[in-house]
C-alpha atoms as a PDB file:
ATOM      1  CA  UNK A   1       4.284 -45.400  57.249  1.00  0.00           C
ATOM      2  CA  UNK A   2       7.605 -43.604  56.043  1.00  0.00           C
ATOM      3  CA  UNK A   3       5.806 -40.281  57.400  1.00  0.00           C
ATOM      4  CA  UNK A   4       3.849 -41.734  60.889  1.00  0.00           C
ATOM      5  CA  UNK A   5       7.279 -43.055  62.080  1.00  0.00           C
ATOM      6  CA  UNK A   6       9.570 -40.832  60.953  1.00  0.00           C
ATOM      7  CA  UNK A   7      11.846 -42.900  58.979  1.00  0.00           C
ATOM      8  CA  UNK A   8      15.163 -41.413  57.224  1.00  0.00           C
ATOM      9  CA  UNK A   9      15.033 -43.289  53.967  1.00  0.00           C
ATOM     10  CA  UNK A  10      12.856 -44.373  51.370  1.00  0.00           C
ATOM     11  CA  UNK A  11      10.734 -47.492  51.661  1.00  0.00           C
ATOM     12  CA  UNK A  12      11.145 -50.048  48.454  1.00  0.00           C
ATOM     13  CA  UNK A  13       8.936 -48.953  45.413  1.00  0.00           C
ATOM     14  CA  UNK A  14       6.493 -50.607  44.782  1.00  0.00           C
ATOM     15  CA  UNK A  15       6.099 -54.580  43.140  1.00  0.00           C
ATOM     16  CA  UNK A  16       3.810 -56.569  42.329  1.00  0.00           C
ATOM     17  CA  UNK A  17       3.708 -60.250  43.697  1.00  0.00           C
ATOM     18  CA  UNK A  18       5.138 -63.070  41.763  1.00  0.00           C
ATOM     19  CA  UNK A  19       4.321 -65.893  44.511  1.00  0.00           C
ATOM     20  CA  UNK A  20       3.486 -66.838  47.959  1.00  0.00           C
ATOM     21  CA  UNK A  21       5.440 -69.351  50.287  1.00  0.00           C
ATOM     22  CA  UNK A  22       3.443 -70.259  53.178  1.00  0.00           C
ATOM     23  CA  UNK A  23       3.652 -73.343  55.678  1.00  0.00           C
ATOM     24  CA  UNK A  24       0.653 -75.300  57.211  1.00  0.00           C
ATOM     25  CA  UNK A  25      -0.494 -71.862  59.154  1.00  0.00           C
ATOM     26  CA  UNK A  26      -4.146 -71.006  58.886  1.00  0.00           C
ATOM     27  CA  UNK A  27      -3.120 -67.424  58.691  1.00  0.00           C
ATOM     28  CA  UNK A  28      -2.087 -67.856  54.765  1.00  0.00           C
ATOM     29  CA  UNK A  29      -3.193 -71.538  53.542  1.00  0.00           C
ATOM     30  CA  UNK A  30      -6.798 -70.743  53.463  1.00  0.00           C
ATOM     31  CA  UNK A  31      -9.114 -70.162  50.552  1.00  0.00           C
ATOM     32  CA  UNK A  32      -9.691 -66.158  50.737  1.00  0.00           C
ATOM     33  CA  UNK A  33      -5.941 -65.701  49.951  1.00  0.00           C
ATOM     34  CA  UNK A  34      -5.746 -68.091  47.444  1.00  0.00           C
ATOM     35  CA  UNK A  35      -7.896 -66.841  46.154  1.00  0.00           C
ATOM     36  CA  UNK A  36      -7.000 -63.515  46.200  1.00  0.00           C
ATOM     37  CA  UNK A  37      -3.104 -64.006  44.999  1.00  0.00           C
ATOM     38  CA  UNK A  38      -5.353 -66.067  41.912  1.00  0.00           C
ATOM     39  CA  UNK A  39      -6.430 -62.775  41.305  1.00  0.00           C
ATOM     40  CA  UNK A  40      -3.607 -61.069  41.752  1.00  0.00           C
ATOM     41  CA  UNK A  41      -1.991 -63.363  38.991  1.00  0.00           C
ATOM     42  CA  UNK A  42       0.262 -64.654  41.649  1.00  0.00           C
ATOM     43  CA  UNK A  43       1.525 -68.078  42.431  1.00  0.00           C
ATOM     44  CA  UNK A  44       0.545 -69.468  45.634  1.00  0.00           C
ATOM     45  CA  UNK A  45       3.092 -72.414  46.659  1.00  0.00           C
ATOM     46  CA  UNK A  46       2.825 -74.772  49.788  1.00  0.00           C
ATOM     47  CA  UNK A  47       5.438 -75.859  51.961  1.00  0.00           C
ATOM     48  CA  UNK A  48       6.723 -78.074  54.515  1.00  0.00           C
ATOM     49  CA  UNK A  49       6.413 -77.238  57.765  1.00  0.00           C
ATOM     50  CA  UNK A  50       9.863 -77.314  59.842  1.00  0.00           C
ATOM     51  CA  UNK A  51      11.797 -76.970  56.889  1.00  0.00           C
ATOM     52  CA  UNK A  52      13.713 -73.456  56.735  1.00  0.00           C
ATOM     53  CA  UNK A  53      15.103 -74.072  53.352  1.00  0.00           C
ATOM     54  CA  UNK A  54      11.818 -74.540  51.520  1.00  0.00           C
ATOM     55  CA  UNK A  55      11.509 -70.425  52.194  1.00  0.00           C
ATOM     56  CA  UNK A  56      15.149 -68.796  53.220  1.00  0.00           C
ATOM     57  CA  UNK A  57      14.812 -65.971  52.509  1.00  0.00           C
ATOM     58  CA  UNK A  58      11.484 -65.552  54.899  1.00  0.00           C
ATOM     59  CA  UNK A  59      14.029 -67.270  57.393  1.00  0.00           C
ATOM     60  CA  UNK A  60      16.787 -64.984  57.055  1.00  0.00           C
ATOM     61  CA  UNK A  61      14.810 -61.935  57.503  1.00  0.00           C
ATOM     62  CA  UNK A  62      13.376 -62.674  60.288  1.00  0.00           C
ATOM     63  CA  UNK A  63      16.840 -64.104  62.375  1.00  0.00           C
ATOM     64  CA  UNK A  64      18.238 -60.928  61.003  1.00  0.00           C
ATOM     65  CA  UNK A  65      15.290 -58.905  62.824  1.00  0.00           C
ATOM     66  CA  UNK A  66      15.571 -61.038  65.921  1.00  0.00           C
ATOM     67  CA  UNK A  67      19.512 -60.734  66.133  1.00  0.00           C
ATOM     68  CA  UNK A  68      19.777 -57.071  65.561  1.00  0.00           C
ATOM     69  CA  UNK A  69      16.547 -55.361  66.994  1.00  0.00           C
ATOM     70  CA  UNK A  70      14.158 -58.017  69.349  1.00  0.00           C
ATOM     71  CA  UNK A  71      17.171 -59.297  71.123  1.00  0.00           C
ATOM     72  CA  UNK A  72      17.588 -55.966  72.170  1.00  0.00           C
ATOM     73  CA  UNK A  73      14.066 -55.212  73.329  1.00  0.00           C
ATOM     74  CA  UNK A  74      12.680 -55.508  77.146  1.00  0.00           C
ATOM     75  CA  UNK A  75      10.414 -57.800  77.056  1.00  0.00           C
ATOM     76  CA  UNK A  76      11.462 -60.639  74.527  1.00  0.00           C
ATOM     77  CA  UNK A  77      10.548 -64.068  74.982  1.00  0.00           C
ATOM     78  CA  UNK A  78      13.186 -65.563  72.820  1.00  0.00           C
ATOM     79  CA  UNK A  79      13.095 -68.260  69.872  1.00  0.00           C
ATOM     80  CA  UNK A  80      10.263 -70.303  71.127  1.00  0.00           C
ATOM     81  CA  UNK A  81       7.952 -71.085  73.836  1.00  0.00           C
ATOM     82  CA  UNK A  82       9.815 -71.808  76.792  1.00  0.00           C
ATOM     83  CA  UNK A  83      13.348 -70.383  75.461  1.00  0.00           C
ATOM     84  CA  UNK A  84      14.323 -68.267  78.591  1.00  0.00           C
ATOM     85  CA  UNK A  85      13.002 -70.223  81.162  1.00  0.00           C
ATOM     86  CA  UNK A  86      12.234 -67.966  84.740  1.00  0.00           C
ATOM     87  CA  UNK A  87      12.058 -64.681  82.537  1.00  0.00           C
ATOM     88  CA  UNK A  88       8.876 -63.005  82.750  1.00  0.00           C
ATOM     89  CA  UNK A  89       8.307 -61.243  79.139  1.00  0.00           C
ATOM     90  CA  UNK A  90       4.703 -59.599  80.821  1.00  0.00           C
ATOM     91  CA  UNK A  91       6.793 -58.222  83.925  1.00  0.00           C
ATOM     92  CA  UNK A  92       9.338 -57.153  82.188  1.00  0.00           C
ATOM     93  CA  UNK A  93       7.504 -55.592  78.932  1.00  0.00           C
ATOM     94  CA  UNK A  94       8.345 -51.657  78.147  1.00  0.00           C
ATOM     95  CA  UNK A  95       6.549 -51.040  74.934  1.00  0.00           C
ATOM     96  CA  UNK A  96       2.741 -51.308  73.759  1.00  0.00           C
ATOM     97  CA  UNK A  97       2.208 -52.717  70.218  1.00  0.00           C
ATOM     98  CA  UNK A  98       2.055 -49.634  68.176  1.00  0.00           C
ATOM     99  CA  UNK A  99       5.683 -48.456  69.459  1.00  0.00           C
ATOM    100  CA  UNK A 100       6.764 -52.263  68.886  1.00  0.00           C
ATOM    101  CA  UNK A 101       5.310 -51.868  65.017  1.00  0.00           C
ATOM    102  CA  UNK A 102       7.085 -48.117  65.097  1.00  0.00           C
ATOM    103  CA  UNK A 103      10.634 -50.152  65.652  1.00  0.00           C
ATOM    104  CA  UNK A 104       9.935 -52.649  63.064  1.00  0.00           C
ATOM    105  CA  UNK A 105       9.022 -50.474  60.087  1.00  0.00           C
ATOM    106  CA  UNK A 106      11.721 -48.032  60.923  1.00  0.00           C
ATOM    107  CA  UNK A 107      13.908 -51.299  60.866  1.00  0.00           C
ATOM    108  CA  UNK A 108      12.533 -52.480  57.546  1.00  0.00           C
ATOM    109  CA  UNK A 109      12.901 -49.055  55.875  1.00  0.00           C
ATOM    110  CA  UNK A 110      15.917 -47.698  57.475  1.00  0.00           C
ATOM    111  CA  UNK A 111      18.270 -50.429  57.944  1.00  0.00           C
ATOM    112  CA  UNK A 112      17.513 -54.028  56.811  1.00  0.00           C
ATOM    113  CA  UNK A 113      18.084 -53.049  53.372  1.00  0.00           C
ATOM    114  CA  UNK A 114      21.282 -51.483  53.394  1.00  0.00           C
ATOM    115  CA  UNK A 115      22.801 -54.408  55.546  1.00  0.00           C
ATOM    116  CA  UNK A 116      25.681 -56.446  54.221  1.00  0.00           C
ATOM    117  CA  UNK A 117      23.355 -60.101  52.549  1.00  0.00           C
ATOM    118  CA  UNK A 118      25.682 -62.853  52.241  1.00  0.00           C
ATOM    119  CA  UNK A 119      22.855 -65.556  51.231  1.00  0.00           C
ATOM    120  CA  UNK A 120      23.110 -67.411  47.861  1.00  0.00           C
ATOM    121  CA  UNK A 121      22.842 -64.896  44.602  1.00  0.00           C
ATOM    122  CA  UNK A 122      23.202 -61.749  46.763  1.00  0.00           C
ATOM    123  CA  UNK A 123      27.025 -61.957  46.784  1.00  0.00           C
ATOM    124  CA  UNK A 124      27.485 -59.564  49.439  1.00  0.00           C
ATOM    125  CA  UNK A 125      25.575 -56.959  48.024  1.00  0.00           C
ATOM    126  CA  UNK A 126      22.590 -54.841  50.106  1.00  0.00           C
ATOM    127  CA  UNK A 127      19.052 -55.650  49.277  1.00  0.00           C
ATOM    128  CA  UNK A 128      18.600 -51.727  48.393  1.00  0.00           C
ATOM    129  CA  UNK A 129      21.601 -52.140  45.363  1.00  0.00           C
ATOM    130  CA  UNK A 130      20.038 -55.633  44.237  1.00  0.00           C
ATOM    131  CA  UNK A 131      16.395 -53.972  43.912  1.00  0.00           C
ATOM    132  CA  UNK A 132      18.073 -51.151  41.825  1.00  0.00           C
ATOM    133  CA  UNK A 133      19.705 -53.476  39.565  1.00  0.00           C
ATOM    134  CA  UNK A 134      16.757 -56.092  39.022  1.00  0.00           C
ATOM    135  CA  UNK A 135      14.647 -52.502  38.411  1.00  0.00           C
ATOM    136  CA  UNK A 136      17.383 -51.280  35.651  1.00  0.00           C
ATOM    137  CA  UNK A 137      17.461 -54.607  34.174  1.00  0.00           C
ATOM    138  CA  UNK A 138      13.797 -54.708  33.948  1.00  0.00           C
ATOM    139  CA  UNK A 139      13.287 -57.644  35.961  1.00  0.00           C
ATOM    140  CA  UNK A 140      11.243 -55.835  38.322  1.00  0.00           C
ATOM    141  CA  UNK A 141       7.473 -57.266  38.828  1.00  0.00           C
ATOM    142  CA  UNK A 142       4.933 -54.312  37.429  1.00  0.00           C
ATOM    143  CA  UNK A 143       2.903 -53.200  40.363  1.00  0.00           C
ATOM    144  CA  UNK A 144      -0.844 -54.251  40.360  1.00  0.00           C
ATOM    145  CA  UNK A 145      -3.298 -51.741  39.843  1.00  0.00           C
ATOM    146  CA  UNK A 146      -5.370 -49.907  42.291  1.00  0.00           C
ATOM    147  CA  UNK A 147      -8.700 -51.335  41.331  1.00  0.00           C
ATOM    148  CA  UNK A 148      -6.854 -54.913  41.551  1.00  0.00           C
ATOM    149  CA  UNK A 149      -5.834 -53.879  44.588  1.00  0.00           C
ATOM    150  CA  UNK A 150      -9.130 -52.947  45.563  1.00  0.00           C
ATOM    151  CA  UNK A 151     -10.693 -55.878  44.082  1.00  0.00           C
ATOM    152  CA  UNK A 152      -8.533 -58.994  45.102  1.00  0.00           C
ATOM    153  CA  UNK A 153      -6.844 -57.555  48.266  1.00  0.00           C
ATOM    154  CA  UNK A 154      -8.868 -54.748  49.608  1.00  0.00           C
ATOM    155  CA  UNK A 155     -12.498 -54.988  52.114  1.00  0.00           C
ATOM    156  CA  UNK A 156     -15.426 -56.028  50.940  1.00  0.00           C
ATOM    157  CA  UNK A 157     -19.124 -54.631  51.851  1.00  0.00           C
ATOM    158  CA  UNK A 158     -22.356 -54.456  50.224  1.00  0.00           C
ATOM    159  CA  UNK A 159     -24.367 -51.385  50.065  1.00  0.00           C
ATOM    160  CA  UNK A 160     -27.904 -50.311  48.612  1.00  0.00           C
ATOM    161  CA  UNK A 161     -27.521 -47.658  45.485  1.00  0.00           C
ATOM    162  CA  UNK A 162     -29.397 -44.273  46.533  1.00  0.00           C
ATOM    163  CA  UNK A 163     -29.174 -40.621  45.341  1.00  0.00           C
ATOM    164  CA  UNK A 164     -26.026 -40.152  47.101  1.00  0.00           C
ATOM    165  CA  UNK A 165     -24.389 -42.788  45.975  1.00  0.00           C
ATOM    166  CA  UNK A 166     -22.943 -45.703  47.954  1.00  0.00           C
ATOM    167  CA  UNK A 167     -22.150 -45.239  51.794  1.00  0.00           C
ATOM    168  CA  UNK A 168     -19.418 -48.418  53.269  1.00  0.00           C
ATOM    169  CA  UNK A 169     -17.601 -48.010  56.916  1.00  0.00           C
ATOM    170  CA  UNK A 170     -19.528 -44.692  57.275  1.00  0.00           C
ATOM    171  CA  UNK A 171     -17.777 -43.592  54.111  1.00  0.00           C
ATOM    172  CA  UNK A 172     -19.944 -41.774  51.231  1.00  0.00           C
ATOM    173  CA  UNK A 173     -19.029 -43.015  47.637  1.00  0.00           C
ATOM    174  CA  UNK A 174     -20.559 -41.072  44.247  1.00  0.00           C
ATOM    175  CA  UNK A 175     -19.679 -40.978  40.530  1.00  0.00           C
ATOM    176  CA  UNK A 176     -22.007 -40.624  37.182  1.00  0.00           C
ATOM    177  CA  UNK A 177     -21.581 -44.274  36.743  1.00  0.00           C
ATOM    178  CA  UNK A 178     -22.956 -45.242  39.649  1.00  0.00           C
ATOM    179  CA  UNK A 179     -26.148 -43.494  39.674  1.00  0.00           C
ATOM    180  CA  UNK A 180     -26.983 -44.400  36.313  1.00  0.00           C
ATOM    181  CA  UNK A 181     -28.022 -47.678  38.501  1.00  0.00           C
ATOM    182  CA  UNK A 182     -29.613 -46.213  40.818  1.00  0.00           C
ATOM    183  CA  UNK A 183     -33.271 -47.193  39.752  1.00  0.00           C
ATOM    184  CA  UNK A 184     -32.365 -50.196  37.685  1.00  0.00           C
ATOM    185  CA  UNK A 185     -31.019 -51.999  40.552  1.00  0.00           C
ATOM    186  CA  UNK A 186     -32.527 -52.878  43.916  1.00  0.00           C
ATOM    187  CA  UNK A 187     -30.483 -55.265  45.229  1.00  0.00           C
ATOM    188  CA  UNK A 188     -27.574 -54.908  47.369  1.00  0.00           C
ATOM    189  CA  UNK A 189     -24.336 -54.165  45.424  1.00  0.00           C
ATOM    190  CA  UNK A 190     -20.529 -55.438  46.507  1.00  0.00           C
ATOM    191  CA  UNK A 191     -18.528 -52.170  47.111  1.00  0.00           C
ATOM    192  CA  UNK A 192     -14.264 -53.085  47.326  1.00  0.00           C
ATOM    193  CA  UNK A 193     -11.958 -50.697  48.992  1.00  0.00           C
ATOM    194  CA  UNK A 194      -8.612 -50.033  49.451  1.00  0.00           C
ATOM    195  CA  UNK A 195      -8.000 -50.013  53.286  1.00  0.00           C
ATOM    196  CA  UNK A 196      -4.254 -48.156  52.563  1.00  0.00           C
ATOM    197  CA  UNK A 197      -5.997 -45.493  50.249  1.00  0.00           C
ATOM    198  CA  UNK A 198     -10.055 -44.499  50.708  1.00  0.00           C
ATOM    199  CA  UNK A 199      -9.966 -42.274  47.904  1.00  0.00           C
ATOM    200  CA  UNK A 200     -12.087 -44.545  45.544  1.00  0.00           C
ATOM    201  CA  UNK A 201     -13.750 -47.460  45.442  1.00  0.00           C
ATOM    202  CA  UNK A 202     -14.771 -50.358  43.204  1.00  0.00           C
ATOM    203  CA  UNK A 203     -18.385 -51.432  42.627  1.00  0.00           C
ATOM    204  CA  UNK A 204     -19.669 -54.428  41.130  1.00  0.00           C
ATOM    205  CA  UNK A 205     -23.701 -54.636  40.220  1.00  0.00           C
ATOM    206  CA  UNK A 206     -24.892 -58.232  39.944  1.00  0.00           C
ATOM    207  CA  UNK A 207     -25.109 -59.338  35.774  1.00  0.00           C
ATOM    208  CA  UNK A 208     -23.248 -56.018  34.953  1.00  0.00           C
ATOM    209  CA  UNK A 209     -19.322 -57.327  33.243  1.00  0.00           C
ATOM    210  CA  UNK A 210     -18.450 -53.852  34.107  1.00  0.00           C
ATOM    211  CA  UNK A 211     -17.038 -52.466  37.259  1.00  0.00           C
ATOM    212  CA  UNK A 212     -17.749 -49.242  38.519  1.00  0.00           C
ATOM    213  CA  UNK A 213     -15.439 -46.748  39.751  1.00  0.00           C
ATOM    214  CA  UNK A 214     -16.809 -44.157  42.220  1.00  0.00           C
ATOM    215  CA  UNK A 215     -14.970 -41.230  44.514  1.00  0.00           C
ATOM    216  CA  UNK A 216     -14.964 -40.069  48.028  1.00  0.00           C
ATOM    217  CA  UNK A 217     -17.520 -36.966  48.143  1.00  0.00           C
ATOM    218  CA  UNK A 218     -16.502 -36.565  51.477  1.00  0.00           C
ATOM    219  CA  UNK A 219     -13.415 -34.477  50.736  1.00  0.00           C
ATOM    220  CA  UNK A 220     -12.094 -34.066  54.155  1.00  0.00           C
ATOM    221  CA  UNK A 221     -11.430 -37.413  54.715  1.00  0.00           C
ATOM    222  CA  UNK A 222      -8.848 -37.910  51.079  1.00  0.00           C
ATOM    223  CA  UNK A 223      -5.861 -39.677  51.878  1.00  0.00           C
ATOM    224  CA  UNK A 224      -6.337 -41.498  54.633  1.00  0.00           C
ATOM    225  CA  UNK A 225      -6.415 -44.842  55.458  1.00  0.00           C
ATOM    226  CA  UNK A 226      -9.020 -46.705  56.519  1.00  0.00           C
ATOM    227  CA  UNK A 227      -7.367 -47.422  59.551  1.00  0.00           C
ATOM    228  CA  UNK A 228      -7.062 -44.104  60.469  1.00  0.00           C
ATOM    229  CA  UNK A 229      -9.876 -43.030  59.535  1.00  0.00           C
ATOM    230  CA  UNK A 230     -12.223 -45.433  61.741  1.00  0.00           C
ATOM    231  CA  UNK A 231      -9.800 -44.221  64.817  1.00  0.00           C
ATOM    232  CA  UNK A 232     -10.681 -40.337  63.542  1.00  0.00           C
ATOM    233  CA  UNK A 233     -14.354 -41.506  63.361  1.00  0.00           C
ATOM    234  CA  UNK A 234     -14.283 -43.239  66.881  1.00  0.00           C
ATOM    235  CA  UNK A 235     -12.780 -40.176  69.091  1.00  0.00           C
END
């Protein structure tokens, strides 16, 4: 994302996740990603509704991002529904989604973590200079792995086991793991896939413990997202 929208710093490294805050939306208390942060060795904590202090730090960034950048932007329909009564946010809207999700991340990256954080245990420092010092103290959460990644938070399909391997979202997967299956399996198999990386993939084979790692044979397509691959695959 650094690269597609041309941002000027870094992004944070990498983390992995300790726990989840979420309220009563559907979007987060639902079984898949419980689930999944299970998985992920991650603690999954409910909330109340309503109650901005049960999650400040959510809060915070977001009035921060609504202050300095969607206050700013044609088209805003303010706090909550009915907030600027008589404007007309479809009228008046200058930017499709993508270039809305182009000013976000190049507000995340570029300037929300060097800004001035007066909340409680930040003591005016910048988010940047309190990663760097939880990372040098080693308080910093190890990432998770790719195949966890793959596993717990990535896209699930199933797939039949032939001489070319595995083939998921039009996407050809191979290794000398896999094919040693190849005749001793006929059922469908559950192939996992990171949709920020397509490089590999994860396959699990009903009553094998083991998982099975397998590459992209279709070279041309390396380092891409999913994502941007199924747009490349659609024009």
């Amino acid at each position: 994302e650094k690269v597609i929208y041309s941002c000027d710093l870094d992004p944070m490294p990498p983390v992995g996740i300790a726990s989840l805050r979420n309220d009563n939306g559907p979007g987060l208390r639902n079984r898949q990603v419980k689930t999944a942060l299970m998985g992920c060795v991650a603690q999954s904590i409910d909330v109340r509704a309503y109650h901005s202090g049960d999650k400040p730090y959510v809060e915070r960034m977001f009035g921060s991002m609504e202050v300095r950048l969607f206050n700013l932007i044609h088209g805003y329909t303010g706090r909550k529904a009915g907030h600027l009564k008589g404007y007309d946010a479809i009228k008046n809207a200058a930017y499709i989604r993508e270039e809305l999700y182009a000013m976000i991340t190049k507000y995340l990256i570029d300037e929300y973590p060097s800004e001035v954080h007066y909340g409680a245990t930040f003591f005016n420092q910048r988010p940047i200079k309190a990663a760097e010092r939880l990372a040098r103290d080693g308080w910093a959460i190890a990432p998770i792995s790719p195949q966890d990644r793959r596993l717990h938070l990535g896209w699930r399909r199933e797939a039949t086991i032939t001489d070319e391997g595995v083939k998921v979202f039009g996407l050809p997967y191979n290794s000398p793991a896999l094919q040693r299956f190849r005749d001793s399996t006929k059922r469908k198999v559950a192939v996992y896939i990171d949709p920020d990386c397509i490089n590999d993939a994860t396959v699990v084979v009903e009553g094998h413990a083991e998982y099975i790692h397998a590459e992209l044979s279709w070279t041309g397509m390396r380092d891409m997202s999913l994502p941007e691959f199924l747009a490349h695959a659609a024009t």
